[in-house]
PDB file of N, CA and C in Angstrom:
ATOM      1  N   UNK A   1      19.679  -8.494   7.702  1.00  0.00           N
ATOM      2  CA  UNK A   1      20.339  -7.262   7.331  1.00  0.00           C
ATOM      3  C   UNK A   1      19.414  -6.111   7.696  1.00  0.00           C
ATOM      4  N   UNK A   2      19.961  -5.358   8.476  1.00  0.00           N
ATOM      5  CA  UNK A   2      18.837  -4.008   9.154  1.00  0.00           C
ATOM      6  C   UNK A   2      19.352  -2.664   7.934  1.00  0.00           C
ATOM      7  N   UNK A   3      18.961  -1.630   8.078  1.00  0.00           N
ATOM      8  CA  UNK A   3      19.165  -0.574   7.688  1.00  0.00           C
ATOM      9  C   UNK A   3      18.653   0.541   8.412  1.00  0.00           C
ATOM     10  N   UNK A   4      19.094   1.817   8.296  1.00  0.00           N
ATOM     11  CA  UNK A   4      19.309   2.280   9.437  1.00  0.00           C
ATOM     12  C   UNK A   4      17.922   3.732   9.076  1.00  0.00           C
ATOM     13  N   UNK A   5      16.956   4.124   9.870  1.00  0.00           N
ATOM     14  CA  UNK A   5      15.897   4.880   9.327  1.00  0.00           C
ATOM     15  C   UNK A   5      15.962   5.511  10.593  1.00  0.00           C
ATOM     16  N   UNK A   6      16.359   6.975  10.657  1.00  0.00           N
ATOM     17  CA  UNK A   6      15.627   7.801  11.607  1.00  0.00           C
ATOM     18  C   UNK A   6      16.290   7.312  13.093  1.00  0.00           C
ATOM     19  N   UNK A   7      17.525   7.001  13.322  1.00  0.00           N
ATOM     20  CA  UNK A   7      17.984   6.397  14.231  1.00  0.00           C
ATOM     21  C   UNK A   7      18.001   5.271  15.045  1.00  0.00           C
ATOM     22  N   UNK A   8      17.191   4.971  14.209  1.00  0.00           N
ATOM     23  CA  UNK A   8      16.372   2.946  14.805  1.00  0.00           C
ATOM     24  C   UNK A   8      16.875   2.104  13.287  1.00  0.00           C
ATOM     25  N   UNK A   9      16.887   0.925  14.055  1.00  0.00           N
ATOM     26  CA  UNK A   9      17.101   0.000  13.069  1.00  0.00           C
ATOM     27  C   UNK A   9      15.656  -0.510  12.440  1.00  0.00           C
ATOM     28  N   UNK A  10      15.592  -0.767  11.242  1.00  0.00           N
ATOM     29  CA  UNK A  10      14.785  -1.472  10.413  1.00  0.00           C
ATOM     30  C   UNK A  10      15.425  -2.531   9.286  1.00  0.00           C
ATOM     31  N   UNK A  11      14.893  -3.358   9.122  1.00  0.00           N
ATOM     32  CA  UNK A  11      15.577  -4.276   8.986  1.00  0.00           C
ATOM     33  C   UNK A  11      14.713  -4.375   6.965  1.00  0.00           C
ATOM     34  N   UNK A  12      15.416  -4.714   5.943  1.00  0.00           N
ATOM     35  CA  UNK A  12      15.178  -4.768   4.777  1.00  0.00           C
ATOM     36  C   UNK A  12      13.539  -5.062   4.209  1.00  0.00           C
ATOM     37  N   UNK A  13      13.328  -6.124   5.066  1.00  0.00           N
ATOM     38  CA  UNK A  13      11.403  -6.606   5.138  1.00  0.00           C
ATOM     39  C   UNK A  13      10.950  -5.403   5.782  1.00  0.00           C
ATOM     40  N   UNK A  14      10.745  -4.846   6.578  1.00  0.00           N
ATOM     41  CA  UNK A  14      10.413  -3.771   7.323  1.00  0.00           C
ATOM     42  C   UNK A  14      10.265  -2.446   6.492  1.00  0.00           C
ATOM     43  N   UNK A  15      11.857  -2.327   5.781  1.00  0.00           N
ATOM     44  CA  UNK A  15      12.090  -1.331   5.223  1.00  0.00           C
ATOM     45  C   UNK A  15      11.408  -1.111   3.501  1.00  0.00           C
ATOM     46  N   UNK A  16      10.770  -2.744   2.788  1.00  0.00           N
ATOM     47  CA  UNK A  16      10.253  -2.926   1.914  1.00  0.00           C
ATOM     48  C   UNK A  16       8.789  -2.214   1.754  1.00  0.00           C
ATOM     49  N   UNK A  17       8.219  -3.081   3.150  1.00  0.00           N
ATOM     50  CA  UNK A  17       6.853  -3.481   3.371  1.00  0.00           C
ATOM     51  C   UNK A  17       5.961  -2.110   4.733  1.00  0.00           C
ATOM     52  N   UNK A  18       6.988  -1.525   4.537  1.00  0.00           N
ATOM     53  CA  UNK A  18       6.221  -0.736   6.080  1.00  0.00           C
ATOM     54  C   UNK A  18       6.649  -1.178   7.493  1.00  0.00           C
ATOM     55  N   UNK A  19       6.849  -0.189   8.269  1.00  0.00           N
ATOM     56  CA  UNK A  19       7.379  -0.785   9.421  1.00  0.00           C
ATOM     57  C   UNK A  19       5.809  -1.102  10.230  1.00  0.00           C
ATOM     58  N   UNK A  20       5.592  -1.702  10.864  1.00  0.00           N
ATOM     59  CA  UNK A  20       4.250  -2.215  10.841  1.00  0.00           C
ATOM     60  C   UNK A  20       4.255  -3.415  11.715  1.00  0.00           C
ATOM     61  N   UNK A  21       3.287  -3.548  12.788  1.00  0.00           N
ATOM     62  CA  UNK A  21       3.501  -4.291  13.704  1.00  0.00           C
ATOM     63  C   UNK A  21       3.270  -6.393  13.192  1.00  0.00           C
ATOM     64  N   UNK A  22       2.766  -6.005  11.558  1.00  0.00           N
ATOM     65  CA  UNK A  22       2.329  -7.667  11.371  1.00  0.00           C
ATOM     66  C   UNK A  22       3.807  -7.948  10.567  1.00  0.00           C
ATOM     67  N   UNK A  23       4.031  -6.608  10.295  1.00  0.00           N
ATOM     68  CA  UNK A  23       5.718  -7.074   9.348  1.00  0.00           C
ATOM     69  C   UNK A  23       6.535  -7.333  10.166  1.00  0.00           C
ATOM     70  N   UNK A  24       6.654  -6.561  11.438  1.00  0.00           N
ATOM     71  CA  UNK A  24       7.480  -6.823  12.172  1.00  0.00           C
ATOM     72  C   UNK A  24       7.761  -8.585  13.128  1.00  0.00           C
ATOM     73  N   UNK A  25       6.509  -8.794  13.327  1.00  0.00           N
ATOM     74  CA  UNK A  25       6.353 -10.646  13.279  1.00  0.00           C
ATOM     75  C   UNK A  25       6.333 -10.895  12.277  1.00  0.00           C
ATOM     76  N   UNK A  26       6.612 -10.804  11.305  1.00  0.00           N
ATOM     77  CA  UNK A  26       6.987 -11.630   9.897  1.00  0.00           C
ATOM     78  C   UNK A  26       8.266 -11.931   9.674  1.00  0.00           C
ATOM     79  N   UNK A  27       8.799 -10.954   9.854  1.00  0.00           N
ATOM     80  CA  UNK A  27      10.538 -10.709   9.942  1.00  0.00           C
ATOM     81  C   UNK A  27      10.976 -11.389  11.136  1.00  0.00           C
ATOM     82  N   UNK A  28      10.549 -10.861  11.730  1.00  0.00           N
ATOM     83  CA  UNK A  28      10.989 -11.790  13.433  1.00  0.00           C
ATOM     84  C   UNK A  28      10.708 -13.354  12.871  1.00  0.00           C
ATOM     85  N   UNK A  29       9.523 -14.048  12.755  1.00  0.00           N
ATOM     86  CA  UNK A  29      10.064 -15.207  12.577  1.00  0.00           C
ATOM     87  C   UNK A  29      10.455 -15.892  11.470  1.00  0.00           C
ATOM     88  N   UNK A  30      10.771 -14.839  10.047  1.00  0.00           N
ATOM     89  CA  UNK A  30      11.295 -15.423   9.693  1.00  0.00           C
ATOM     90  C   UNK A  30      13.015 -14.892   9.578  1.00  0.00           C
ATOM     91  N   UNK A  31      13.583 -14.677  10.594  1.00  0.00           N
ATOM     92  CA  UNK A  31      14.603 -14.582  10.623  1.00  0.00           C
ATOM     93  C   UNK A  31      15.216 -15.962  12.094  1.00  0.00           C
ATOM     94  N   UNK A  32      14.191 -16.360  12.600  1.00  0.00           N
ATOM     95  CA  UNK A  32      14.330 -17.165  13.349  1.00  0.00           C
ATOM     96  C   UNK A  32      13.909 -18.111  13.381  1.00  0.00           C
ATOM     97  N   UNK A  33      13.370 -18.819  12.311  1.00  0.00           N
ATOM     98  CA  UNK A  33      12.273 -19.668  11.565  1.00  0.00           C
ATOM     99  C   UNK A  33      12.965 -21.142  12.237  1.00  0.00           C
ATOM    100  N   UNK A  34      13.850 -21.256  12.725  1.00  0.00           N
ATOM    101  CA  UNK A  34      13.998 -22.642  13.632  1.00  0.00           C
ATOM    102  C   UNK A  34      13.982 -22.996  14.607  1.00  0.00           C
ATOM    103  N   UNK A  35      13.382 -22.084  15.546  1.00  0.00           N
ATOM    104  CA  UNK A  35      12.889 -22.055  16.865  1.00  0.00           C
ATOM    105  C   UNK A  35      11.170 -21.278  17.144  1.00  0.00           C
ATOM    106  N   UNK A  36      10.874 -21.582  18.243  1.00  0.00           N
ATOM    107  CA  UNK A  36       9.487 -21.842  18.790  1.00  0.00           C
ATOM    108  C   UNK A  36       9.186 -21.202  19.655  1.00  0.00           C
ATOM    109  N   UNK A  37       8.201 -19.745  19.691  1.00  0.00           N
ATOM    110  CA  UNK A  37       8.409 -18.947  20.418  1.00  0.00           C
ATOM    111  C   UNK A  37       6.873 -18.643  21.410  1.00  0.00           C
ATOM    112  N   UNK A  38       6.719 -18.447  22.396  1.00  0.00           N
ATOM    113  CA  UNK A  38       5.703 -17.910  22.965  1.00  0.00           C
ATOM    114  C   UNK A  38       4.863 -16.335  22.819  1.00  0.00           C
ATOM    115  N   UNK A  39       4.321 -16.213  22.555  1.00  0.00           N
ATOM    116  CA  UNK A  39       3.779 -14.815  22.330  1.00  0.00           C
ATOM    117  C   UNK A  39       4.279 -13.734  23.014  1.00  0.00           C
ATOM    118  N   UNK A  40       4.315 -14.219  24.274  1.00  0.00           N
ATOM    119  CA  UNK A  40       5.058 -12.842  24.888  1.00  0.00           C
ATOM    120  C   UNK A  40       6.239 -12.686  24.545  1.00  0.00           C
ATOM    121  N   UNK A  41       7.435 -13.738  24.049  1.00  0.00           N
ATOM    122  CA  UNK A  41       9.056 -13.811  23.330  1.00  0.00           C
ATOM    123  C   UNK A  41       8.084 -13.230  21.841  1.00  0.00           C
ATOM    124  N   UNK A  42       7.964 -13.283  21.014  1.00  0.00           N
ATOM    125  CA  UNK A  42       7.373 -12.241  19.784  1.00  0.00           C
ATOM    126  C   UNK A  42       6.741 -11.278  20.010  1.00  0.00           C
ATOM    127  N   UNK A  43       6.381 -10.875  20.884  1.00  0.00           N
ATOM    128  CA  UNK A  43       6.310  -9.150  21.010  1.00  0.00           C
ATOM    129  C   UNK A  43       7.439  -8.698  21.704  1.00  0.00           C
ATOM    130  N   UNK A  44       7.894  -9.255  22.380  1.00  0.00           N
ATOM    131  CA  UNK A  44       9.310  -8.575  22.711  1.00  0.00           C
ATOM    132  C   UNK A  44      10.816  -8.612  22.351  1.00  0.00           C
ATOM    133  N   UNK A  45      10.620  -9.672  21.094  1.00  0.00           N
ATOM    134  CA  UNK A  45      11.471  -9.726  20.199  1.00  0.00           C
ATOM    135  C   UNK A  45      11.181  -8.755  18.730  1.00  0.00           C
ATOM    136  N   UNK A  46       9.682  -9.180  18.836  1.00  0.00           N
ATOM    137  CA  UNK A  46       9.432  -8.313  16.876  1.00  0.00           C
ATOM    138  C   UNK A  46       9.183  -6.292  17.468  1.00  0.00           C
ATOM    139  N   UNK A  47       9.039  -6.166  19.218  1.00  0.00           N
ATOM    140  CA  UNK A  47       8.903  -4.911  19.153  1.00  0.00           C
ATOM    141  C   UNK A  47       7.514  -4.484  18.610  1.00  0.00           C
ATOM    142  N   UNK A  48       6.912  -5.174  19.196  1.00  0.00           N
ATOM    143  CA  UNK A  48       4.963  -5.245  19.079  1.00  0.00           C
ATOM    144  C   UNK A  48       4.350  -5.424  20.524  1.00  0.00           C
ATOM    145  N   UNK A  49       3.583  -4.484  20.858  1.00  0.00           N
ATOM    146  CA  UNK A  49       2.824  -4.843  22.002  1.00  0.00           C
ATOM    147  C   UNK A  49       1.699  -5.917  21.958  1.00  0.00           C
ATOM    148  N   UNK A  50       1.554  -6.271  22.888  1.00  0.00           N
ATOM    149  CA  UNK A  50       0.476  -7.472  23.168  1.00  0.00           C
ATOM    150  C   UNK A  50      -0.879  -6.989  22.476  1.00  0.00           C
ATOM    151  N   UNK A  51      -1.717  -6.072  23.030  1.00  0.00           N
ATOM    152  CA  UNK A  51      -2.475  -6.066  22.062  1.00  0.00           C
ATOM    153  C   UNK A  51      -2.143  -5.759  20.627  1.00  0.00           C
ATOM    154  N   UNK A  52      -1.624  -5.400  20.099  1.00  0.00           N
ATOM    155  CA  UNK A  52      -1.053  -5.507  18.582  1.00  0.00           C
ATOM    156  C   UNK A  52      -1.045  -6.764  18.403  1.00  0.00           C
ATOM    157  N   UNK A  53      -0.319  -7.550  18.698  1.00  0.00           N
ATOM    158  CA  UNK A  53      -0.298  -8.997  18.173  1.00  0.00           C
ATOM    159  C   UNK A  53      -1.998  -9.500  18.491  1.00  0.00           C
ATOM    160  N   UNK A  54      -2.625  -9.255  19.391  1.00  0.00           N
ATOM    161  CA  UNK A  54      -3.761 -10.250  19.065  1.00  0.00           C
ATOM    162  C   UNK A  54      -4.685  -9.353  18.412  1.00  0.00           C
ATOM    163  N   UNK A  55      -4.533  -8.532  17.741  1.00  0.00           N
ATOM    164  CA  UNK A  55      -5.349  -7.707  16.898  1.00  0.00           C
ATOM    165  C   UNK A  55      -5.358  -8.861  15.301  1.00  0.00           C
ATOM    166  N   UNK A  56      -4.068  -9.406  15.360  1.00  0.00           N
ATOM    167  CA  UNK A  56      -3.770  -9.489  13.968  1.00  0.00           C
ATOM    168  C   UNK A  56      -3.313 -11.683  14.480  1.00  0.00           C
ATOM    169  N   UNK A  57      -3.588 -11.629  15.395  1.00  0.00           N
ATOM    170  CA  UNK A  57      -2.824 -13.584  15.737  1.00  0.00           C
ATOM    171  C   UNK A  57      -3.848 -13.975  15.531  1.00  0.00           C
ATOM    172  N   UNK A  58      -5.430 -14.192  15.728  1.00  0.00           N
ATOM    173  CA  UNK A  58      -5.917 -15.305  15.367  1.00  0.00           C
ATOM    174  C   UNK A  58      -6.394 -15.109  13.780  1.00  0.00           C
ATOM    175  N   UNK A  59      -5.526 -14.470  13.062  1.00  0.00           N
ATOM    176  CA  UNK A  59      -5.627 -14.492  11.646  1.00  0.00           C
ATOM    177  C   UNK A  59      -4.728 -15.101  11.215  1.00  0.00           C
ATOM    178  N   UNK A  60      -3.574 -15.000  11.430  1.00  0.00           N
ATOM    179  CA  UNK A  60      -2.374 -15.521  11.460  1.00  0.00           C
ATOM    180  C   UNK A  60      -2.798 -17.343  11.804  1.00  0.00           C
ATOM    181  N   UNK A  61      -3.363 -17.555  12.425  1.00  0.00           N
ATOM    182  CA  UNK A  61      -3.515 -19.151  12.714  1.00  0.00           C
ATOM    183  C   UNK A  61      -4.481 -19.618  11.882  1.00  0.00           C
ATOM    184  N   UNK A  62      -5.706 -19.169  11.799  1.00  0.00           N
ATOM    185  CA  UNK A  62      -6.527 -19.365  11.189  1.00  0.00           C
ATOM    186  C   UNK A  62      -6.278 -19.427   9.574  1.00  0.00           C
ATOM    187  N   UNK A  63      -5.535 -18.756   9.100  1.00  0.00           N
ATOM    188  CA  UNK A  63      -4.938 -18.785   7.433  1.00  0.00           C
ATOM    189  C   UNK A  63      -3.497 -19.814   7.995  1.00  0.00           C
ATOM    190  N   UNK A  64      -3.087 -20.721   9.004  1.00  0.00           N
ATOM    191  CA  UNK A  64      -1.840 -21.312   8.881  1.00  0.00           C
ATOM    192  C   UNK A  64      -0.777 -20.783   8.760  1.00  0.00           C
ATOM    193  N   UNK A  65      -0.403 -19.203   8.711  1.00  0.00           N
ATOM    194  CA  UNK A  65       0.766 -18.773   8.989  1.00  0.00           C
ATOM    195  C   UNK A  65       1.822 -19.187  10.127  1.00  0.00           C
ATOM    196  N   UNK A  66       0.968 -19.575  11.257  1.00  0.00           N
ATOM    197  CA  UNK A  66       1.909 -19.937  11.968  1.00  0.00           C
ATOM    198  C   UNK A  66       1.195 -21.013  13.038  1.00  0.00           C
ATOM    199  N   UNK A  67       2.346 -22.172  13.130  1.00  0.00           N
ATOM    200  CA  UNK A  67       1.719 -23.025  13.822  1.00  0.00           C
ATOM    201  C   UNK A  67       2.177 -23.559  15.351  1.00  0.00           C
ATOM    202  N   UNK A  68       1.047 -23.957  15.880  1.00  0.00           N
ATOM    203  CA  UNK A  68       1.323 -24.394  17.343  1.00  0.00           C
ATOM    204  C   UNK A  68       2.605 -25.399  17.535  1.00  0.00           C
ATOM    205  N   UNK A  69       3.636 -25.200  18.215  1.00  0.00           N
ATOM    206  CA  UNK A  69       4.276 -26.449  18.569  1.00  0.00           C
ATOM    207  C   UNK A  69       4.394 -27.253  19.489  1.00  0.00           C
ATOM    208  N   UNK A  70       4.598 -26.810  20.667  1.00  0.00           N
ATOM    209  CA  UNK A  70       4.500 -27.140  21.959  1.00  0.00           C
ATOM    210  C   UNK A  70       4.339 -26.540  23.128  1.00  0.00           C
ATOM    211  N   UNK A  71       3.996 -26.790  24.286  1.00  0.00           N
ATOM    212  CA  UNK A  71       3.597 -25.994  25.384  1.00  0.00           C
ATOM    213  C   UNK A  71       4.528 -26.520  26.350  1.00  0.00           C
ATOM    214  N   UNK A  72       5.005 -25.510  26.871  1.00  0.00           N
ATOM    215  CA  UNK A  72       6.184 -25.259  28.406  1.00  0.00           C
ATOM    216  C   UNK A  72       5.495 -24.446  29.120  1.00  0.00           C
ATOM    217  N   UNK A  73       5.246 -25.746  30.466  1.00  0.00           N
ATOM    218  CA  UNK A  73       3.872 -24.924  31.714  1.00  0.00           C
ATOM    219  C   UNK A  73       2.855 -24.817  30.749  1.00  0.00           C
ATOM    220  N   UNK A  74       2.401 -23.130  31.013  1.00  0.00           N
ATOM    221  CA  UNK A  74       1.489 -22.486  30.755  1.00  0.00           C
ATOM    222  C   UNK A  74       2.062 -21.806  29.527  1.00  0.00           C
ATOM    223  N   UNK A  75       3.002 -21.909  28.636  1.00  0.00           N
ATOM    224  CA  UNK A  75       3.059 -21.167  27.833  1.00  0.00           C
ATOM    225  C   UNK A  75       2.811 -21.602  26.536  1.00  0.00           C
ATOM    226  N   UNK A  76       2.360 -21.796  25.412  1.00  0.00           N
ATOM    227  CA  UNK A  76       2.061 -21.926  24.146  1.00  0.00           C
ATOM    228  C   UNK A  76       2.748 -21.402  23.459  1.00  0.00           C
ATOM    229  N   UNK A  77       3.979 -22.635  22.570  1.00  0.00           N
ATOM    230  CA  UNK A  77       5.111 -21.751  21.442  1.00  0.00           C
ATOM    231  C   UNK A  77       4.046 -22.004  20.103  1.00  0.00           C
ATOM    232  N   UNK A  78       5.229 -21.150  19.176  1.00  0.00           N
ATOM    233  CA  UNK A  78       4.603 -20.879  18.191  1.00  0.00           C
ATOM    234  C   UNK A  78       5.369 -20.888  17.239  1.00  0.00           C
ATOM    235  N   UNK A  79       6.010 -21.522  15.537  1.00  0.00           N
ATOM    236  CA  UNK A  79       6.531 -20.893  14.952  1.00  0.00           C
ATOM    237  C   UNK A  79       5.841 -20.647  13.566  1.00  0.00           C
ATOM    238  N   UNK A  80       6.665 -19.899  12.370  1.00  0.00           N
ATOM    239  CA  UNK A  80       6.202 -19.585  11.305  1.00  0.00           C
ATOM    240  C   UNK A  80       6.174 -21.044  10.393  1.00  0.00           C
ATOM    241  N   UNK A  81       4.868 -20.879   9.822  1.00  0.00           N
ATOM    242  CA  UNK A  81       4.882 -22.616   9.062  1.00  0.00           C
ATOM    243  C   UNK A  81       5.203 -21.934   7.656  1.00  0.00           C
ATOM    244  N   UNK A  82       6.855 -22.768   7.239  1.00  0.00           N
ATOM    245  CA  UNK A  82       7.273 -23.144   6.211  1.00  0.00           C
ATOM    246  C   UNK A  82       6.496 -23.196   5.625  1.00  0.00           C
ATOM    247  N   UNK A  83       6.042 -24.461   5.424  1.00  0.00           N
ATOM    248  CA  UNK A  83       4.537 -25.598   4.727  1.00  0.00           C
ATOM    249  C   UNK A  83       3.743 -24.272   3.606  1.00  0.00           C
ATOM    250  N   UNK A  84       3.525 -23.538   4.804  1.00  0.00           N
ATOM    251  CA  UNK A  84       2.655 -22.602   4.529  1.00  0.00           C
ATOM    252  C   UNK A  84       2.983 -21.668   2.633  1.00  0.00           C
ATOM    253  N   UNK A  85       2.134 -21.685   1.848  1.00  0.00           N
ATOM    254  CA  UNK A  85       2.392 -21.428   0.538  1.00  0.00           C
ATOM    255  C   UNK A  85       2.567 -19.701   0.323  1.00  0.00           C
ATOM    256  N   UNK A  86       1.659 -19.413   1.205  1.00  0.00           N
ATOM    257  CA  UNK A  86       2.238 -17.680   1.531  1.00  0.00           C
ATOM    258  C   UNK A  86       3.198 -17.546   2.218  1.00  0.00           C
ATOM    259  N   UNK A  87       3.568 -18.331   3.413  1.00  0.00           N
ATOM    260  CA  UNK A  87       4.766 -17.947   4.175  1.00  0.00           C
ATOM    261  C   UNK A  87       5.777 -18.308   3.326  1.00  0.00           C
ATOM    262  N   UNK A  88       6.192 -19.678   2.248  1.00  0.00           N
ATOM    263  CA  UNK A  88       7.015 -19.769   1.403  1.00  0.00           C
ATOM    264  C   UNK A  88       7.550 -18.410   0.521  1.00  0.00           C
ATOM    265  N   UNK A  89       6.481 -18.020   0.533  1.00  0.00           N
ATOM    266  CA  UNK A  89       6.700 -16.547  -0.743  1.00  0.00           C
ATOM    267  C   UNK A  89       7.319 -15.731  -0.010  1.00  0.00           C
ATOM    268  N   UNK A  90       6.968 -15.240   1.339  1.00  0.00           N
ATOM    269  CA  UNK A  90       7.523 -14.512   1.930  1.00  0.00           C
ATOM    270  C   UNK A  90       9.056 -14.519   2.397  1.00  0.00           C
ATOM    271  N   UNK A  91       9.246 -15.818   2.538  1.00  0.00           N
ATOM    272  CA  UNK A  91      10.429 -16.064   2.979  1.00  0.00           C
ATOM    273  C   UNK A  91      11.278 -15.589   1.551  1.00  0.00           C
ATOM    274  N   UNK A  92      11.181 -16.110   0.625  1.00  0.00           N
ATOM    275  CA  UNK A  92      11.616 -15.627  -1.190  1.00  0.00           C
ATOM    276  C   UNK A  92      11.637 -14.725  -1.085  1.00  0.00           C
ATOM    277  N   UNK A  93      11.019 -13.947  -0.898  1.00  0.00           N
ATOM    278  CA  UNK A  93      11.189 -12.615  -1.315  1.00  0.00           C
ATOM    279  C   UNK A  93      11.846 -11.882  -0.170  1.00  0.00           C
ATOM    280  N   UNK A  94      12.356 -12.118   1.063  1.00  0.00           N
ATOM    281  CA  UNK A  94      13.172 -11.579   2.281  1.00  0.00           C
ATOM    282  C   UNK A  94      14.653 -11.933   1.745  1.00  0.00           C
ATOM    283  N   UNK A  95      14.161 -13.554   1.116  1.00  0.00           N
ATOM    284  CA  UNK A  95      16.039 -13.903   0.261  1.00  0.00           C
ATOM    285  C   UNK A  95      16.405 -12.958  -0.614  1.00  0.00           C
ATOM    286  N   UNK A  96      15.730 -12.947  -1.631  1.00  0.00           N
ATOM    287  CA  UNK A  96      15.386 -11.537  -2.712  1.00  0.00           C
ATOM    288  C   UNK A  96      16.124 -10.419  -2.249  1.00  0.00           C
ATOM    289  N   UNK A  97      15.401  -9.891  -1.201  1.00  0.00           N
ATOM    290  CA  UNK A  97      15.415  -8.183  -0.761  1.00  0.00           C
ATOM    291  C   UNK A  97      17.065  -8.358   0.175  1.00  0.00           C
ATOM    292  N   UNK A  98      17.230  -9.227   0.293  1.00  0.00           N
ATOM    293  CA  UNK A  98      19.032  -9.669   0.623  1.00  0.00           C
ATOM    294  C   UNK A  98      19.550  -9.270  -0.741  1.00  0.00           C
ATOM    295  N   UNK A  99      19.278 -10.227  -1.133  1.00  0.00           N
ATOM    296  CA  UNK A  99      20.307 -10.721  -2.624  1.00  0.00           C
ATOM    297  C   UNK A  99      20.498  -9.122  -3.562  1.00  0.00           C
ATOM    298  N   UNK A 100      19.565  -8.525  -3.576  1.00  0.00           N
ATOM    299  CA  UNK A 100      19.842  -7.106  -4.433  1.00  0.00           C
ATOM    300  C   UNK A 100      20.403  -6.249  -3.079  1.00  0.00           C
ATOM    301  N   UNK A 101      20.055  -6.461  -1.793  1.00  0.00           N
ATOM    302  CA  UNK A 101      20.540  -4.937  -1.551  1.00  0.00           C
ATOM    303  C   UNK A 101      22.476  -5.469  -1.184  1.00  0.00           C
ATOM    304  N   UNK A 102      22.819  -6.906  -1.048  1.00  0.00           N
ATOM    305  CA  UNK A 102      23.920  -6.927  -1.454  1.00  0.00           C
ATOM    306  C   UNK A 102      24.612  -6.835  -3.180  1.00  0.00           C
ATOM    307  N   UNK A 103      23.677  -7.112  -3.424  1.00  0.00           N
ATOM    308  CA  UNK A 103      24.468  -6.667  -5.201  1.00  0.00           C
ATOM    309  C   UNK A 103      24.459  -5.173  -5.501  1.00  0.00           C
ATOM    310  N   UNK A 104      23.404  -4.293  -4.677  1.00  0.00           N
ATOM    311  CA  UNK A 104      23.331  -3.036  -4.946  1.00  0.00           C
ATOM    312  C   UNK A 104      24.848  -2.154  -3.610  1.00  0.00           C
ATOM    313  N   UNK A 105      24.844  -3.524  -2.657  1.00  0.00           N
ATOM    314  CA  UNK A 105      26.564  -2.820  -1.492  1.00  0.00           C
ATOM    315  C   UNK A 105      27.826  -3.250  -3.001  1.00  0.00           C
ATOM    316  N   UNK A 106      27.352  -4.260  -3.503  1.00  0.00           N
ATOM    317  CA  UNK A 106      28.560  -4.573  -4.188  1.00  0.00           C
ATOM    318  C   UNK A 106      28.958  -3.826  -5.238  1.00  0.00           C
ATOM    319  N   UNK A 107      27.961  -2.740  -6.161  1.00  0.00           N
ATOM    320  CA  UNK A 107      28.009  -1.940  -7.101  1.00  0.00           C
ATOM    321  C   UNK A 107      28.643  -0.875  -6.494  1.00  0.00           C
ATOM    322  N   UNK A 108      28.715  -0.726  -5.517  1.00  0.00           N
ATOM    323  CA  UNK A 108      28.478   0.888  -4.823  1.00  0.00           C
ATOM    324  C   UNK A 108      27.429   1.806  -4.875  1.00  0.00           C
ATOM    325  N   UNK A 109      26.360   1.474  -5.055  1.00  0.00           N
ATOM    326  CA  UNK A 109      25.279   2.145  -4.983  1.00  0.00           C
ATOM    327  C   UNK A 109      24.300   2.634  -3.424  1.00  0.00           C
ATOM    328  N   UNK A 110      25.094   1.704  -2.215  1.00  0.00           N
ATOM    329  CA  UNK A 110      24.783   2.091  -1.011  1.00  0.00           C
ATOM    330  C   UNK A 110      25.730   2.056  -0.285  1.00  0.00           C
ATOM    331  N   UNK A 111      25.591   2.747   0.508  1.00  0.00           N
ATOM    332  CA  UNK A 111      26.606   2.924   1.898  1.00  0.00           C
ATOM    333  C   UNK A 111      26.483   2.306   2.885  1.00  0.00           C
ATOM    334  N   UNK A 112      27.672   1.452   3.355  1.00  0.00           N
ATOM    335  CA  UNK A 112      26.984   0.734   4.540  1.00  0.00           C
ATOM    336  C   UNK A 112      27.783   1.100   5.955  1.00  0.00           C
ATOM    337  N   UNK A 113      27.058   1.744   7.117  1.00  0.00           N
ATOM    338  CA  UNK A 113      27.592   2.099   7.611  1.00  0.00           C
ATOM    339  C   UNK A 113      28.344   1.133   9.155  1.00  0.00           C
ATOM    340  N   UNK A 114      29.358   1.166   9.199  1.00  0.00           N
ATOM    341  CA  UNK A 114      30.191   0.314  10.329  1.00  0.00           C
ATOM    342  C   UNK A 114      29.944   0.825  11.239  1.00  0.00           C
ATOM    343  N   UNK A 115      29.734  -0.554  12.094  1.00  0.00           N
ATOM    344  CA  UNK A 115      29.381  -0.392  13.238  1.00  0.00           C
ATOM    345  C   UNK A 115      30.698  -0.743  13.948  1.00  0.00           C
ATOM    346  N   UNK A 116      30.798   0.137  15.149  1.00  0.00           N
ATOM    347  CA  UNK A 116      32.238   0.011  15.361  1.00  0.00           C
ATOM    348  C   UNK A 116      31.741  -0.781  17.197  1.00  0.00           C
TER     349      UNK A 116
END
């Protein structure tokens, strides 16, 4: 679920946590958390440049956030590890930040605007 800031989309995690290039791979995979991505497909999916991501990736591996899966050619995928006891939380709380901002569309307390 995105929401709409300043003419760009941001998406509810984003819009919680800061739009921010480590939130933005957070959200990215966990909105895609069943597929296996190469670094260059997560910066050009989460909208992070390359150096951005390796400012902040071998932290990300090193704490197990995200793990190696397999290699095609030369490329090295990658996805977000479940397993992982922080990535668990995170994922909770992205269900969370769903679950109220639809109970808060269902009150009428936000506007949601159609996309036509």
């Amino acid at each position: 679920m995105t929401l709409h800031k300043f003419g760009q989309d941001v998406s509810l995690f984003a819009g919680f946590f800061g739009d921010y290039p480590i939130i933005r791979v957070f959200d990215f995979l966990i909105e895609n958390d069943i597929f296996d991505y190469s670094k260059k497909d997560i910066c050009k999916n989460a909208g992070v440049s390359w150096n951005s991501l390796e400012t902040f990736w071998p932290k990300l591996e090193e704490k197990n956030m995200v793990v190696f899966t397999r290699k095609v050619g030369k490329a090295c995928l990658y996805k977000l590890n479940k397993e992982n006891p922080v990535a668990k939380q995170l994922i909770k709380l992205d269900n969370q930040l769903v679950m109220l901002s639809l109970e808060e569309i269902s009150n009428g307390k936000e506007k949601v605007k159609a996309l036509a």
